[in-house]
N, C-alpha and C. Protein backbone atom coordinates (compact mmCIF):
# COMPACT_ATOMS: atom_id res chain seq x y z
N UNK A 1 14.52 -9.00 -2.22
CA UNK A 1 13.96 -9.97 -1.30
C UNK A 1 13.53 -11.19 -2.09
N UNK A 2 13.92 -12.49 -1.38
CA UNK A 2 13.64 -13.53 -2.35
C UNK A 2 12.39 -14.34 -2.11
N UNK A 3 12.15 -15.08 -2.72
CA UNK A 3 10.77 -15.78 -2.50
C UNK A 3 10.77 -16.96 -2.24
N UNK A 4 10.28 -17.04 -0.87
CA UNK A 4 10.61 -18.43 -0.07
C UNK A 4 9.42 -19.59 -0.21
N UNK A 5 9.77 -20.93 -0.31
CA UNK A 5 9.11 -21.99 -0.18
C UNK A 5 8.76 -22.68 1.07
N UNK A 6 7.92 -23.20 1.56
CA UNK A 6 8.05 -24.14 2.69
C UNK A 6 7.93 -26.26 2.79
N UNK A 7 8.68 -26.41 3.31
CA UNK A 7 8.80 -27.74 3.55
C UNK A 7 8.21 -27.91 5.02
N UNK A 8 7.51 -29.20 5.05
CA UNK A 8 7.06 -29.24 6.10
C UNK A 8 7.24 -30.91 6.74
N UNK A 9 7.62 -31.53 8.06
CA UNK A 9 7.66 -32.55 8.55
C UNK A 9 7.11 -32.82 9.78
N UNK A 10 5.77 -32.80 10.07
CA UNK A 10 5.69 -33.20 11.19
C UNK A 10 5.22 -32.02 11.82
N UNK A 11 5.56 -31.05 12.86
CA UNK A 11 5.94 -29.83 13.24
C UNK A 11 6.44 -28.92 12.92
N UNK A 12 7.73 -29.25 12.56
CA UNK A 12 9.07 -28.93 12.20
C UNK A 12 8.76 -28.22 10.42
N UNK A 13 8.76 -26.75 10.18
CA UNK A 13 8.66 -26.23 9.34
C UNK A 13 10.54 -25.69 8.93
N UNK A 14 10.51 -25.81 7.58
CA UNK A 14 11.57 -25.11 7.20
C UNK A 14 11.35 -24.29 5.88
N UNK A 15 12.06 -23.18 5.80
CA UNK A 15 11.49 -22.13 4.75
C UNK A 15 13.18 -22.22 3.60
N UNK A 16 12.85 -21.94 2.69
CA UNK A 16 13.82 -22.08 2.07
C UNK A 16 13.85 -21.30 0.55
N UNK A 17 14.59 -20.65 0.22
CA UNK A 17 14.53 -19.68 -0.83
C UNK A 17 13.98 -20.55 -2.10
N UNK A 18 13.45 -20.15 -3.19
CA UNK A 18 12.46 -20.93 -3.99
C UNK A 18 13.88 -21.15 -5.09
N UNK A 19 15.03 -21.21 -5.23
CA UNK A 19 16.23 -20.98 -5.74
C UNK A 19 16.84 -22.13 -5.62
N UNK A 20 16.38 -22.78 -3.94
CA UNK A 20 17.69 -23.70 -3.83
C UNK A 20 16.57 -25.19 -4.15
N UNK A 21 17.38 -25.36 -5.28
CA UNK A 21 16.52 -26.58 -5.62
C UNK A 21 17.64 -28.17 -5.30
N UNK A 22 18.60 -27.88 -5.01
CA UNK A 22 19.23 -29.36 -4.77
C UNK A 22 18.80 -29.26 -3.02
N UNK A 23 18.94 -28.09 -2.38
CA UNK A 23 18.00 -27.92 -0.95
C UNK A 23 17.05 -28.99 -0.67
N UNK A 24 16.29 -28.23 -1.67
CA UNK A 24 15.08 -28.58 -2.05
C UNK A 24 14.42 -30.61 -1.86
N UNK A 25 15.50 -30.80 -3.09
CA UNK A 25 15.68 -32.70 -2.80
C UNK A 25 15.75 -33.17 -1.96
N UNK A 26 16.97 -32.84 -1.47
CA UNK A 26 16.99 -33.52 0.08
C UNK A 26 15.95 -33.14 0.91
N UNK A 27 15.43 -32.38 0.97
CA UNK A 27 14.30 -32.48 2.43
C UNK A 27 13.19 -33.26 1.45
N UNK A 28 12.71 -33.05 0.53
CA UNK A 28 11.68 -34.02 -0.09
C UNK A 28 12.25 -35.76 0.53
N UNK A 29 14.06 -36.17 -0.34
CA UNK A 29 14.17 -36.83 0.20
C UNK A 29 13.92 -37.41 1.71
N UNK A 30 14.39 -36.75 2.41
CA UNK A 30 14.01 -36.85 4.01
C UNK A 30 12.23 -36.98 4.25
N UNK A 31 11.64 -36.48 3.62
CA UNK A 31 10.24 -36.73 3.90
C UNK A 31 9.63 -35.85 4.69
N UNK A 32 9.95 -34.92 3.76
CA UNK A 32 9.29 -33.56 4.26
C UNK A 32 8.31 -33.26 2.76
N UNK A 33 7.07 -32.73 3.28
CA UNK A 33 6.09 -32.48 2.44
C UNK A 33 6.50 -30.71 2.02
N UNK A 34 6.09 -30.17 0.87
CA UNK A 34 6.01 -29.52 -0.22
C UNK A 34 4.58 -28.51 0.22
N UNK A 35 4.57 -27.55 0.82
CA UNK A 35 3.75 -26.21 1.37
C UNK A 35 3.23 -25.82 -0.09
N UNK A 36 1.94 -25.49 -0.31
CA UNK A 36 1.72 -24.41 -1.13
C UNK A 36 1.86 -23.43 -1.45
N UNK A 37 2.38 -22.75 0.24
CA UNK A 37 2.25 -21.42 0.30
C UNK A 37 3.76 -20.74 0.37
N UNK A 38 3.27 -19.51 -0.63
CA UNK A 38 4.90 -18.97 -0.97
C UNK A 38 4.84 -17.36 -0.73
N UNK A 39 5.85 -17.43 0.04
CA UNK A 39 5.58 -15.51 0.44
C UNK A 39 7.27 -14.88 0.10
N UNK A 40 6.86 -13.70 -0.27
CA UNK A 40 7.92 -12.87 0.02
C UNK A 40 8.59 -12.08 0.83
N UNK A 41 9.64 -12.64 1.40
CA UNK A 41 10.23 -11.71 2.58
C UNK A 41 11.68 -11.58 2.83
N UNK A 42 12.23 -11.00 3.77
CA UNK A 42 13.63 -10.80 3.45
C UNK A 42 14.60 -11.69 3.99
N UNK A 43 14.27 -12.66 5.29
CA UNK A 43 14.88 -13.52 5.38
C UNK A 43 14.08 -14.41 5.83
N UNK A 44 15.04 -16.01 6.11
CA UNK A 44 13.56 -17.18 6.54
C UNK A 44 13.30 -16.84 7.90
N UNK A 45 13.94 -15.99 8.76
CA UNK A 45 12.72 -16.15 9.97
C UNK A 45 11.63 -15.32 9.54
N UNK A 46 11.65 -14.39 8.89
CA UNK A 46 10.40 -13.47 8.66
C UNK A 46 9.63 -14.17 7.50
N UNK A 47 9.80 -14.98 6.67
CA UNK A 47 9.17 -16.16 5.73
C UNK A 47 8.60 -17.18 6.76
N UNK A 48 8.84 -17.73 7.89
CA UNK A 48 8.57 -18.63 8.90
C UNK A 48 7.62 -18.23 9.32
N UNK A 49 7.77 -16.53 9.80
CA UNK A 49 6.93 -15.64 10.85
C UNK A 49 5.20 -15.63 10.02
N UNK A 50 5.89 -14.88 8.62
CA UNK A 50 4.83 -14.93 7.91
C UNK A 50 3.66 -16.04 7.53
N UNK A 51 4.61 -17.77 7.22
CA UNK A 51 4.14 -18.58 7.31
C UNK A 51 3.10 -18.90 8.25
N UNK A 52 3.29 -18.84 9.50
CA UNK A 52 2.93 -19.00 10.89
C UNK A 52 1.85 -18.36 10.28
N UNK A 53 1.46 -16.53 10.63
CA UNK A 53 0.02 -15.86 9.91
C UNK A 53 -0.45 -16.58 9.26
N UNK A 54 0.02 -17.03 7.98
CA UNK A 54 -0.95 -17.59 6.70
C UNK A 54 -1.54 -18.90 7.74
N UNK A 55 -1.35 -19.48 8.50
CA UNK A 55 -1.57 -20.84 8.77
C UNK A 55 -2.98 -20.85 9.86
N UNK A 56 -2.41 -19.89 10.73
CA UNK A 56 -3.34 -18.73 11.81
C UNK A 56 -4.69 -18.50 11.34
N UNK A 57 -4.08 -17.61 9.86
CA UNK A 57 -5.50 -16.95 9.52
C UNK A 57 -6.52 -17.99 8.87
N UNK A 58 -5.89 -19.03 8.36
CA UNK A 58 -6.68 -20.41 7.72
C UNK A 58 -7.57 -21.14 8.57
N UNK A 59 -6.69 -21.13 9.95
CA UNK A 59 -7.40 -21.68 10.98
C UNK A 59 -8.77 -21.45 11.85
N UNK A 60 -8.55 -19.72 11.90
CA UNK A 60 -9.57 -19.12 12.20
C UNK A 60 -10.58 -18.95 10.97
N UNK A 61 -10.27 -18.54 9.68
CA UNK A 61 -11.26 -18.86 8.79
C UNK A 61 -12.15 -20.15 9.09
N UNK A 62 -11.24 -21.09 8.85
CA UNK A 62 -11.97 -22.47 8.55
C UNK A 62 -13.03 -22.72 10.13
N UNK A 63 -12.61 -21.84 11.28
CA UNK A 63 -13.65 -22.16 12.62
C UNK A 63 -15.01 -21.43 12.48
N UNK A 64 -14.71 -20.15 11.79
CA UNK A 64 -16.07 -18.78 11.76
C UNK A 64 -16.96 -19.43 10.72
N UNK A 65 -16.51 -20.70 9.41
CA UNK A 65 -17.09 -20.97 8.24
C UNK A 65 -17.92 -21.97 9.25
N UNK A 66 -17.56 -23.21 10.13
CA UNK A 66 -17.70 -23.91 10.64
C UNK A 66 -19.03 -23.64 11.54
N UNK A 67 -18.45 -22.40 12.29
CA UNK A 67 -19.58 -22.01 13.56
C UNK A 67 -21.16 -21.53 12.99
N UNK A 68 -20.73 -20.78 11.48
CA UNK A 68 -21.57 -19.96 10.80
C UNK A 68 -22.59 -21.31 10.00
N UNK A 69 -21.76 -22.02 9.70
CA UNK A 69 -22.35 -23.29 8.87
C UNK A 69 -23.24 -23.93 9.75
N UNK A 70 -22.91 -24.18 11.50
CA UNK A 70 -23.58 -24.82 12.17
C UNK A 70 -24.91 -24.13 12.91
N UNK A 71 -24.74 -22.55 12.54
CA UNK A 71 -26.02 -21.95 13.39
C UNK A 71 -26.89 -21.25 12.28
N UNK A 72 -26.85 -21.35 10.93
CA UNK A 72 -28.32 -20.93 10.14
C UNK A 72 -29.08 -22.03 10.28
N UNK A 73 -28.55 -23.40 9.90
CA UNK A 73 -30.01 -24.18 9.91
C UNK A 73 -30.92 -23.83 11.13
N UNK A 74 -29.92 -23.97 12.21
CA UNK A 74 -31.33 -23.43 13.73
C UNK A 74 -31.79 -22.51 13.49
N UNK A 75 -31.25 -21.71 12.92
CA UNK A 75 -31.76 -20.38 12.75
C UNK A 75 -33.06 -20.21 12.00
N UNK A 76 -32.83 -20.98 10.64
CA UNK A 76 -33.74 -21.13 9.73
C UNK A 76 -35.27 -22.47 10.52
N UNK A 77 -34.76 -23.15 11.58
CA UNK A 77 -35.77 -23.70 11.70
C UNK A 77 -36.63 -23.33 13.19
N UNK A 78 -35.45 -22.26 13.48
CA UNK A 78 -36.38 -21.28 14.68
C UNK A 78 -37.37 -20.45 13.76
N UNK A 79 -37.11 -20.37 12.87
CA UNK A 79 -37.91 -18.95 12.28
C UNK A 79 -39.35 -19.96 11.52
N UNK A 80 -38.87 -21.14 10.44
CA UNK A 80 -39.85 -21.86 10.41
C UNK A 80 -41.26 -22.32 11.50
N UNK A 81 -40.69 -22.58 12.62
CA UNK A 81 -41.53 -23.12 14.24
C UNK A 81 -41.94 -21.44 14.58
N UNK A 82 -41.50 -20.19 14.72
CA UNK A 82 -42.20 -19.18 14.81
C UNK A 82 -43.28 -18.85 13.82
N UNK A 83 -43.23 -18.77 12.69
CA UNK A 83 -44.05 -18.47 11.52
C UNK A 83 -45.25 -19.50 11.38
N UNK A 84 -44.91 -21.09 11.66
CA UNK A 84 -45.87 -22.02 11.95
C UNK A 84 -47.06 -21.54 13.09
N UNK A 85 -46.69 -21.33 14.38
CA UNK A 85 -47.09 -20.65 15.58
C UNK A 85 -47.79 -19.24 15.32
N UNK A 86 -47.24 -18.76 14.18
CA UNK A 86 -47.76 -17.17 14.78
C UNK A 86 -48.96 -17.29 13.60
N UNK A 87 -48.95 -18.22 12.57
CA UNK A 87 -50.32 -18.19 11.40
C UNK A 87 -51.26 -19.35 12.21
N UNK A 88 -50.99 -20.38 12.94
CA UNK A 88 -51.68 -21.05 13.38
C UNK A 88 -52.67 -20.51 14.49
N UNK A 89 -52.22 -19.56 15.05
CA UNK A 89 -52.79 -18.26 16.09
C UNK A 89 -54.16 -17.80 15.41
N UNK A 90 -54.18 -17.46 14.61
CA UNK A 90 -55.02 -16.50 13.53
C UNK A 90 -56.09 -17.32 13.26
């Protein structure tokens, strides 16, 4: 099984064995950007398929970091305004 590259334009993804390097030129030529991400699989729709996951799971990472990032400070300043309240009681 070979190890595929991705090119990317726009939408329009193409996967391409990490081998074919005159491939390769021309879509750079054409103006297609250069993917980081390199998987192993047995042909390019299942390199595509896979692609797709890796892209998925980035997406949902980057929302849970986002949601999580946006609800400690309240969190931390609900608990501040309780602790203020509950020694000011006393």
């Amino acid at each position: 099984m070979p190890d595929y590259c991705f090119y990317t334009q726009g939408k329009q993804t193409v996967a391409l064995a990490r081998l074919s390097v005159n491939r390769a030129a021309d879509l750079l030529a054409q103006g297609y950007k250069k993917e980081v991400e390199e998987v192993h699989a047995a042909d390019e729709k299942q390199a595509i398929a896979r692609f797709a996951d890796i892209r998925k799971d980035n997406a949902i990472d980057r929302h849970n970091f986002l949601a999580g990032a946006g609800t400690m400070p309240w969190i931390g300043v609900l608990t501040a305004l309780a602790a203020f309240l509950f020694w000011r009681k006393k």
